[in-house]
Every structure is written in C-alpha cells, then in structure tokens.
Protein backbone atom coordinates (compact mmCIF):
# COMPACT_ATOMS: atom_id res chain seq x y z
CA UNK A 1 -23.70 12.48 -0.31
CA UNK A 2 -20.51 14.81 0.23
CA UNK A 3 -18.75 14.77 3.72
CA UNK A 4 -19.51 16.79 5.92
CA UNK A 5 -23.23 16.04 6.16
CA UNK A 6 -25.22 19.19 5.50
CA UNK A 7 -28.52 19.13 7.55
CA UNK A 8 -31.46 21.52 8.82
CA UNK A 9 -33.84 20.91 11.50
CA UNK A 10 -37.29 20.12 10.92
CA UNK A 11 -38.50 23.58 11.34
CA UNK A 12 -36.25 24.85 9.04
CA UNK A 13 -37.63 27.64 6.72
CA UNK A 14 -37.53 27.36 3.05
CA UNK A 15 -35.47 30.25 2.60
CA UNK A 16 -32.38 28.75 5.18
CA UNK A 17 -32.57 25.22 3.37
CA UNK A 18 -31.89 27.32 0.13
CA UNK A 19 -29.22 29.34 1.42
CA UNK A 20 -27.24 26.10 2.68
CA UNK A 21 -27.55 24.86 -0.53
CA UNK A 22 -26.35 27.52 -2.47
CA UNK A 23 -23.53 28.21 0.26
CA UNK A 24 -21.95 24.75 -0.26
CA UNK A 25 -23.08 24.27 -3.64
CA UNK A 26 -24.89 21.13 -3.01
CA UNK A 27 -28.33 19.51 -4.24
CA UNK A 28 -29.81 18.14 -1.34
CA UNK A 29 -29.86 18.70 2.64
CA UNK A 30 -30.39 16.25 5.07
CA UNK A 31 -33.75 17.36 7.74
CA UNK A 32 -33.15 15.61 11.30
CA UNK A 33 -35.36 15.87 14.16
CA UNK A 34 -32.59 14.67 17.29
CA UNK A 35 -29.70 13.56 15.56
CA UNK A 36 -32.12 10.96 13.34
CA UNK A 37 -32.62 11.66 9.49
CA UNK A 38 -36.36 12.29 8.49
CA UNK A 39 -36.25 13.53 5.42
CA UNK A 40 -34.49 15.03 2.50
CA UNK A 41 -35.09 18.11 0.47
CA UNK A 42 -34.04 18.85 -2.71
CA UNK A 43 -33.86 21.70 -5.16
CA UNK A 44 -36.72 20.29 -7.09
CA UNK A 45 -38.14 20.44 -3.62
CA UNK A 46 -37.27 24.38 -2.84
CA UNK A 47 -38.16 24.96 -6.71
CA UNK A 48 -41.84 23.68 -5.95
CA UNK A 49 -41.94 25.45 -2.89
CA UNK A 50 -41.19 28.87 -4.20
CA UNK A 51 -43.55 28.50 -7.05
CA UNK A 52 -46.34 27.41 -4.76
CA UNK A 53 -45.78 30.84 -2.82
CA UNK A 54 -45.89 32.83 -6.03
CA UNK A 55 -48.44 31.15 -7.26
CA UNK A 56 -50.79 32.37 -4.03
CA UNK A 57 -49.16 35.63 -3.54
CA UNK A 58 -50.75 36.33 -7.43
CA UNK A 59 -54.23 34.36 -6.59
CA UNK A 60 -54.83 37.11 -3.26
CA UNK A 61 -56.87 39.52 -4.73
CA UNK A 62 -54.91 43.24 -3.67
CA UNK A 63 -56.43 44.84 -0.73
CA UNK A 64 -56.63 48.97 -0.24
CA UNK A 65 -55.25 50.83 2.45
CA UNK A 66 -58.96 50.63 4.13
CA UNK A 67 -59.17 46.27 3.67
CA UNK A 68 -61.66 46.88 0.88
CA UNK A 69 -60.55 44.29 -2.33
CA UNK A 70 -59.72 45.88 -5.48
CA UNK A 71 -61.45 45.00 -8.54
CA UNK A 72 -59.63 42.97 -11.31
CA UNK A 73 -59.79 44.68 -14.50
C-alpha cells in the first residue's frame, strides 16, 4: 500500500469509495470501523457492485405514473 493510508468508514457508500479511488489514483481503500482495519475494497469490488445495481435497476419491471406495471413487449 502507498503512504498515506487511504481509508473509508464502514458505512461508506459505493459511490465515495469510488471517488477516493479515482481521486488518488489508487486500487484499493482501506474500511475501518475505530481506527481498526476491517476490510478492504477493491475496484473489482466497486466493479461488482455497480453491475449488481444495473443489473436490478433493468430486472424492475417500469411502473406508470398511477403504480400500475407496464407490460414487456
């Protein structure tokens, strides 16, 4: 690991892990719960996570206006 430690909580959102990655152009962030390491995430990590979202943002079936479901063609 580079110096100075990068780390996120662990109730740190996808989306903030990803940013302090990209901001200091590294490949994995430390996650600490009081000053103790519990866990690492990588980008393989963020990759899966994003997917996982898209993949059940596209499995919700659209919903109208009025909450009725729309038919799939």
């Amino acid at each position: 690991m580079s110096h100075p430690v990068i780390s996120v909580a662990e109730t740190a959102e996808v989306e903030e892990v990803a940013r302090l990655m990209e901001a200091h152009k590294i490949k994995r962030v430390l996650v600490c719960d009081d000053g103790r390491m519990v866990g690492i995430v990588t980008r393989a990590d963020i990759v899966r996570a994003i997917a996982a979202e898209l993949e059940a943002a596209f499995r919700t079936p659209p919903v109208t206006e009025q909450g009725r479901v729309v038919a799939a063609d």
